[in-house]
Protein backbone atom coordinates (compact mmCIF):
# COMPACT_ATOMS: atom_id res chain seq x y z
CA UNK A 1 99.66 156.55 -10.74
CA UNK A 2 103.00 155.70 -11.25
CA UNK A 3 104.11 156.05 -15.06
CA UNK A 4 105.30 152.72 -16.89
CA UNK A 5 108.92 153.20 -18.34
CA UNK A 6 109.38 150.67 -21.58
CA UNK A 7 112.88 149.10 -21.56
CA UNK A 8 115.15 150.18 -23.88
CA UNK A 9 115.91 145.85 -24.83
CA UNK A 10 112.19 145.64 -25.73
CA UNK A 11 111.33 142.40 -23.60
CA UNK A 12 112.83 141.35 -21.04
CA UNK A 13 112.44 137.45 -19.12
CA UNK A 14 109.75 137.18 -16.32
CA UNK A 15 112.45 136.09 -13.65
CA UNK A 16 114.66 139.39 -14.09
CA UNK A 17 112.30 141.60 -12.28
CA UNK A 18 110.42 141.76 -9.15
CA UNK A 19 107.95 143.59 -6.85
CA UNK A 20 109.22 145.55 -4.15
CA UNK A 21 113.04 145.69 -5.61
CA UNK A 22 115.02 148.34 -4.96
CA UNK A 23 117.22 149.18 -7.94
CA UNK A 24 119.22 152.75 -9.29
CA UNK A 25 118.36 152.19 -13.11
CA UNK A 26 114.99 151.99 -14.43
CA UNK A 27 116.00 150.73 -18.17
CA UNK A 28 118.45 147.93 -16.08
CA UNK A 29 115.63 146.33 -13.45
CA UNK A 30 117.65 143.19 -13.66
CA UNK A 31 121.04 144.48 -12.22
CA UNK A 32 122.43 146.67 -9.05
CA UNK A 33 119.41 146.05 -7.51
CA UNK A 34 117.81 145.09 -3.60
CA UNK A 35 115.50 142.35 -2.79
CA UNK A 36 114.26 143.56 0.90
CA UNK A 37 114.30 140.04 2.64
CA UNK A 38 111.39 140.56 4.43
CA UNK A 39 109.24 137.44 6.03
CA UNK A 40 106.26 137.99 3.66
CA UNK A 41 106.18 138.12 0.13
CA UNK A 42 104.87 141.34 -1.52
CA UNK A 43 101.18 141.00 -2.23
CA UNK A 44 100.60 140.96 -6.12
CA UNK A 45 97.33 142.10 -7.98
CA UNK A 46 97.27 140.71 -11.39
CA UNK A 47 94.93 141.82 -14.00
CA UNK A 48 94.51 139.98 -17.19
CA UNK A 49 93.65 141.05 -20.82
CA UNK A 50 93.52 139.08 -23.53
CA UNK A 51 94.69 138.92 -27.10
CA UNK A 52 95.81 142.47 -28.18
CA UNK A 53 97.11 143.75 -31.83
CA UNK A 54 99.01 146.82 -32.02
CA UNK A 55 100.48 148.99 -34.89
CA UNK A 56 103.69 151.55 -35.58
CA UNK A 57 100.99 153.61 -37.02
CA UNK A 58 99.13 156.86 -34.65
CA UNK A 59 95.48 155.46 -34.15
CA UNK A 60 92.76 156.10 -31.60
CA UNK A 61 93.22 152.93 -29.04
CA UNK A 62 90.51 152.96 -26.73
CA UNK A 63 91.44 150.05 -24.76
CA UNK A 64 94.35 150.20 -22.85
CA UNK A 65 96.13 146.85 -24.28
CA UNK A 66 95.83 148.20 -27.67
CA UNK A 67 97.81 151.27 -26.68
CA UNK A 68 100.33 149.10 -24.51
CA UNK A 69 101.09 147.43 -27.96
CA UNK A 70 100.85 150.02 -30.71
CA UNK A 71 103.18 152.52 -28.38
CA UNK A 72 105.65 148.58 -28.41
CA UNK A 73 105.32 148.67 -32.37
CA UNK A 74 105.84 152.45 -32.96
CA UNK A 75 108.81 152.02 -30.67
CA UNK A 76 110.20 149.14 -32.19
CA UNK A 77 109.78 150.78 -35.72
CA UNK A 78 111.89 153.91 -34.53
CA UNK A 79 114.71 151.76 -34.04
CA UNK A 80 114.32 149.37 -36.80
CA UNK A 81 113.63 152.01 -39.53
CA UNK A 82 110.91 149.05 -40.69
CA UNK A 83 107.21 148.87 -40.35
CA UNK A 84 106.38 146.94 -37.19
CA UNK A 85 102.81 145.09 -35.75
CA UNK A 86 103.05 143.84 -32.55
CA UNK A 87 100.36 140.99 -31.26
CA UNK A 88 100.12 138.99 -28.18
CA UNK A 89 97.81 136.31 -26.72
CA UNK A 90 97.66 138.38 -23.62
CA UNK A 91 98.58 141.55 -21.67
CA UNK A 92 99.19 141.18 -18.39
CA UNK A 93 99.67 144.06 -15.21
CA UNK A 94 101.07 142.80 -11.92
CA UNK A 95 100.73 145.62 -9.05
CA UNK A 96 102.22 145.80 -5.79
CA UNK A 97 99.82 145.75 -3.26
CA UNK A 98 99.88 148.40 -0.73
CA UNK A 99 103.40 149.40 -1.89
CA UNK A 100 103.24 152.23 0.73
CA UNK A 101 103.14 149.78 3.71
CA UNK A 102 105.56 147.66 2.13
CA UNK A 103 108.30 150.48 1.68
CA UNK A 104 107.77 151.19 5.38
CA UNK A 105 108.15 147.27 6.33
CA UNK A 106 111.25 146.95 3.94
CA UNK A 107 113.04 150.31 5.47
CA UNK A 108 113.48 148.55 8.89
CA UNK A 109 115.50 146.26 7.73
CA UNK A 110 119.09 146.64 8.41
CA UNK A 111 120.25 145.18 5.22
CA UNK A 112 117.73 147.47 2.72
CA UNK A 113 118.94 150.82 5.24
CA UNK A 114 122.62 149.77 4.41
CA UNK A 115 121.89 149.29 0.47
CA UNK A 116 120.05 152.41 0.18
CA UNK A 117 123.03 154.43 2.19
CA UNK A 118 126.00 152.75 0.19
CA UNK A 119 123.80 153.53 -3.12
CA UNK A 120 122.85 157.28 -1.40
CA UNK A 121 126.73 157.24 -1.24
CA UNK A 122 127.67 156.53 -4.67
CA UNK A 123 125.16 159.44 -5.79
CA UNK A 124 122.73 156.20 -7.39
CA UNK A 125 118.99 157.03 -7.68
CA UNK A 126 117.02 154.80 -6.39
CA UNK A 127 113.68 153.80 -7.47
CA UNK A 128 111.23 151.18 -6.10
CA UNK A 129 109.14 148.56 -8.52
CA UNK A 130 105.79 149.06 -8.02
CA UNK A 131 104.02 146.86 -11.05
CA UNK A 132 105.47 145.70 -14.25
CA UNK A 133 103.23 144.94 -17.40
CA UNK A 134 104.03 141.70 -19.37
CA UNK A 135 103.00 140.13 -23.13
CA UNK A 136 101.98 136.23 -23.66
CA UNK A 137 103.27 134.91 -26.85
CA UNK A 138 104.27 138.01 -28.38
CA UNK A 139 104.51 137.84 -32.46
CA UNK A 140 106.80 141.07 -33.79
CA UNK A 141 105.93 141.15 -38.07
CA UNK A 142 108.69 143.47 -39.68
CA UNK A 143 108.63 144.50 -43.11
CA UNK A 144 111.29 146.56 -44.85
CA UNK A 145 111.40 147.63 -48.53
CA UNK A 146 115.53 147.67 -47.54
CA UNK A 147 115.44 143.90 -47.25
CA UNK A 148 116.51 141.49 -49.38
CA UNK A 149 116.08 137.95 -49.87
CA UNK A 150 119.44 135.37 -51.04
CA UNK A 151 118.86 131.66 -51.47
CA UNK A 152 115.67 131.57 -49.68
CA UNK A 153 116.76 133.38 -46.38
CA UNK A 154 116.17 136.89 -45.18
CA UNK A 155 118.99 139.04 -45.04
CA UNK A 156 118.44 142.22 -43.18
CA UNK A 157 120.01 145.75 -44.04
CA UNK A 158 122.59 146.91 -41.47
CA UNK A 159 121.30 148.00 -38.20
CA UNK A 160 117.79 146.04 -39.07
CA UNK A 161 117.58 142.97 -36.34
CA UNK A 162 116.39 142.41 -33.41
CA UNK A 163 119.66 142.06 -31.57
CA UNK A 164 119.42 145.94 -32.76
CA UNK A 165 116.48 146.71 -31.11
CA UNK A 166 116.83 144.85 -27.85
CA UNK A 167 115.37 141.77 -28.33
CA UNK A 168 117.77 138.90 -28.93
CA UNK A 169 120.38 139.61 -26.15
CA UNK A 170 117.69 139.44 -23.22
CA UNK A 171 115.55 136.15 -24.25
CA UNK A 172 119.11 134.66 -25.29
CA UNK A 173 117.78 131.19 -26.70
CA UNK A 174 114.25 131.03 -25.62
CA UNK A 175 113.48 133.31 -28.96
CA UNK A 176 112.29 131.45 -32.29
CA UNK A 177 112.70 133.25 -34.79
CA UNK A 178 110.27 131.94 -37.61
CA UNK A 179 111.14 132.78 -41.18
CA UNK A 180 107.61 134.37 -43.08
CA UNK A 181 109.39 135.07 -46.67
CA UNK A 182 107.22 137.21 -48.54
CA UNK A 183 106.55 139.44 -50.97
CA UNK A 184 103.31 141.58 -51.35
CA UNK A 185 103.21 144.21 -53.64
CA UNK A 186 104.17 147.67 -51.93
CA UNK A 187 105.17 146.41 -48.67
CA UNK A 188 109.03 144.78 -49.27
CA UNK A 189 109.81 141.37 -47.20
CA UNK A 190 108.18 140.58 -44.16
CA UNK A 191 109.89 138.49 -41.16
CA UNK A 192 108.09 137.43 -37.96
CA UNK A 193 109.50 136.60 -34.70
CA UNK A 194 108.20 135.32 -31.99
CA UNK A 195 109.27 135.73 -28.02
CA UNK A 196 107.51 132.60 -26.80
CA UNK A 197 105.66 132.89 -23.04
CA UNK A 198 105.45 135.41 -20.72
CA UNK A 199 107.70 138.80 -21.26
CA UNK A 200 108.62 141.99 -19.55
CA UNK A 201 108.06 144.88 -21.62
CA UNK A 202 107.24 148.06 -18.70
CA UNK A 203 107.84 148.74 -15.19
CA UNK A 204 106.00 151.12 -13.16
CA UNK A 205 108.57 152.94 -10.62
CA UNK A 206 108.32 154.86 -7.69
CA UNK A 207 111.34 157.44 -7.01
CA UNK A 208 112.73 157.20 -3.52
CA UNK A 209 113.51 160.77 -2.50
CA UNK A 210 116.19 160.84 0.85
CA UNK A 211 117.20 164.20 2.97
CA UNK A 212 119.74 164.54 5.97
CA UNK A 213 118.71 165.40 9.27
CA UNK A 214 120.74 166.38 12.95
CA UNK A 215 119.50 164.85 15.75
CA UNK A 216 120.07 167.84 17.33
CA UNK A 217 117.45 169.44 16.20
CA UNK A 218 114.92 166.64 15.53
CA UNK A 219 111.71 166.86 18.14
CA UNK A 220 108.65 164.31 18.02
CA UNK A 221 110.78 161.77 16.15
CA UNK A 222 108.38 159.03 17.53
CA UNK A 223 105.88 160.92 15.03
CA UNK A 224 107.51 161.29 11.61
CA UNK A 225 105.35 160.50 8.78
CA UNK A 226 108.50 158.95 6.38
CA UNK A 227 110.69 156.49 7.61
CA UNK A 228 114.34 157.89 8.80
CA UNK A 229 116.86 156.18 11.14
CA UNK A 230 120.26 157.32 11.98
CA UNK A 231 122.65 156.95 9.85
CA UNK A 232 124.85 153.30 10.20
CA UNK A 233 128.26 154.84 8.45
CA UNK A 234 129.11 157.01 11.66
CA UNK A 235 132.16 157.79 9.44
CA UNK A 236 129.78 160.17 7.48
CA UNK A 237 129.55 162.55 10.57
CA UNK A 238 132.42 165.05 11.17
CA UNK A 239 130.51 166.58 13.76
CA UNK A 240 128.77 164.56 16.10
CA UNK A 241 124.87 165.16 15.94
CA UNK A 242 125.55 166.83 12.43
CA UNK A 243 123.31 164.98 9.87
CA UNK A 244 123.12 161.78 10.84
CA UNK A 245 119.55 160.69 10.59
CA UNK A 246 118.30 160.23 7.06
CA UNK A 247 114.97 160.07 5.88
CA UNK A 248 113.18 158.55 2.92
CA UNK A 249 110.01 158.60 0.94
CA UNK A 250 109.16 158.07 -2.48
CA UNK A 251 107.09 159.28 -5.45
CA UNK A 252 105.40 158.89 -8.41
CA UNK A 253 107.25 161.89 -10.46
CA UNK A 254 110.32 160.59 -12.91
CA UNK A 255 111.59 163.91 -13.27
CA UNK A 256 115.39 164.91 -13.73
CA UNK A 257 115.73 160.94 -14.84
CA UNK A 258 118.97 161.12 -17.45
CA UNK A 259 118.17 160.34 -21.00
CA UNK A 260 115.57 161.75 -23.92
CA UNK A 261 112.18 160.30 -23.28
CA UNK A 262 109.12 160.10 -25.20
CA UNK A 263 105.89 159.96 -23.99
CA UNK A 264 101.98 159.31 -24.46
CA UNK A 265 99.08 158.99 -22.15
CA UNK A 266 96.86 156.02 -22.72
CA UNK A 267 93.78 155.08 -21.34
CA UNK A 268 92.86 154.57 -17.53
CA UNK A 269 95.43 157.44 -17.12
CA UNK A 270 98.40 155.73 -17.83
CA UNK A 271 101.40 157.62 -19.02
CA UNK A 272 103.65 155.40 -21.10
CA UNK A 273 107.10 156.59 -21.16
CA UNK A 274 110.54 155.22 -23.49
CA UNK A 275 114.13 156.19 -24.41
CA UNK A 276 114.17 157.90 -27.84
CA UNK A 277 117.53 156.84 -28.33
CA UNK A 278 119.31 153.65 -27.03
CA UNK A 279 122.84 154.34 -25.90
């Protein structure tokens, strides 16, 4: 099972990803990316699960949505320096269907074998979206001892917001932020925001792996099990035959990815993984 990367900005807007994209940065879904135009649609399985609380603190979550949004709030707290709870009406997992068949259907197509050579070219990684999990209605509660409150607004210590953590610059206008001043004994000023609808907050990636071939020496082409073709930059070749089929297949594995990860395994097998430290 593919593992499911958390973006670095937190959330991100239902319409920036997609199934079956193509793209060379798995904390950026949203740019430098490939939309095979194939005839049909990629096949979605969605699988619903409903109202989920999760906390910065470690705790046994047996359920898989509880462990989706305690690893959100533990994440969020890291970067915050606050304590965090993260809730939402629902949890959501959309899967592509058959992704295997699909890669092989998308890798005829002239226009995805010229994006993956000119990204090949540019030494890109490419990766291929696979699923993406989402929150409904997501309510983030921060409380820092750090804050303070003047003339009946919340004033945040440097560093402490969600533009900080990821949040504001994605959802733009469509968050509301709503104002909880309070004071409880021990616990410092509390704020909750909300991020109203349906959010991106994983993606589950496949890596697409690539080698060079020579024709030359190529026999039973008719019968490889990855899709290759021959190369459409003949400039690439300066001897003819030399390397000039490529071949592609992808994996689960998100090794050698750049950055310092952290990771946990959750229930149903699921390895959640996130940057430790936003650049």
């Amino acid at each position: 099972m593919p593992p499911s990367v958390f973006v670095s900005q937190f959330l991100l807007p239902l319409e920036s990803v997609k199934l079956g994209r193509f793209i060379t940065n798995i904390d950026h879904p949203h740019q430098n990316y490939h939309d095979p135009p194939c005839e049909d649609p990629p096949r979605t399985i969605v699988q619903v699960r409903n109202q989920y609380h999760g906390f910065d603190e470690e705790s046994s979550t047996s359920t898989f949505s509880s462990a989706l949004t305690s690893f959100m709030s533990s994440s969020f707290s890291k970067r915050t320096g606050t304590k965090s709870r993260l809730s939402a009406e629902r949890v959501q997992t959309y899967a592509l269907d058959n992704s295997g068949s699909w890669f092989e259907s998308a890798t005829k197509l002239q226009e995805t074998r010229q994006w993956l050579e000119s990204a090949i070219d540019q030494g890109d990684d490419v990766f291929l979206v696979v699923g993406y999990h989402t929150v409904v209605d997501a309510r983030i509660a921060v409380s820092s001892s750090k804050a303070q409150a003047r003339g009946g607004a919340l004033e945040l210590p440097v560093g402490l917001s969600l533009a900080a953590a990821g949040v504001v610059a994605p959802l733009g206008d469509s968050i509301n932020p709503e104002i909880g001043l309070r004071r409880e004994e021990g616990s410092g000023i509390s704020e909750q925001f909300i991020a109203p609808g349906e959010q991106v907050c994983a993606l589950q990636y496949r890596r697409v792996r690539y080698r060079f071939l020579s024709s030359k020496k190529i026999e039973n082409a008719s019968l490889a099990k990855s899709p290759r073709w021959a190369v459409l930059d003949r400039c690439r070749d300066e001897t003819e035959g030399e390397d000039d089929i490529i071949e592609v297949e992808t994996e689960d594995s998100l090794e050698d990815v750049d950055g310092k990860w952290a990771q946990t395994l959750a229930p149903e097998d699921e390895l959640f993984i996130s940057l430790e430290e936003i650049p």
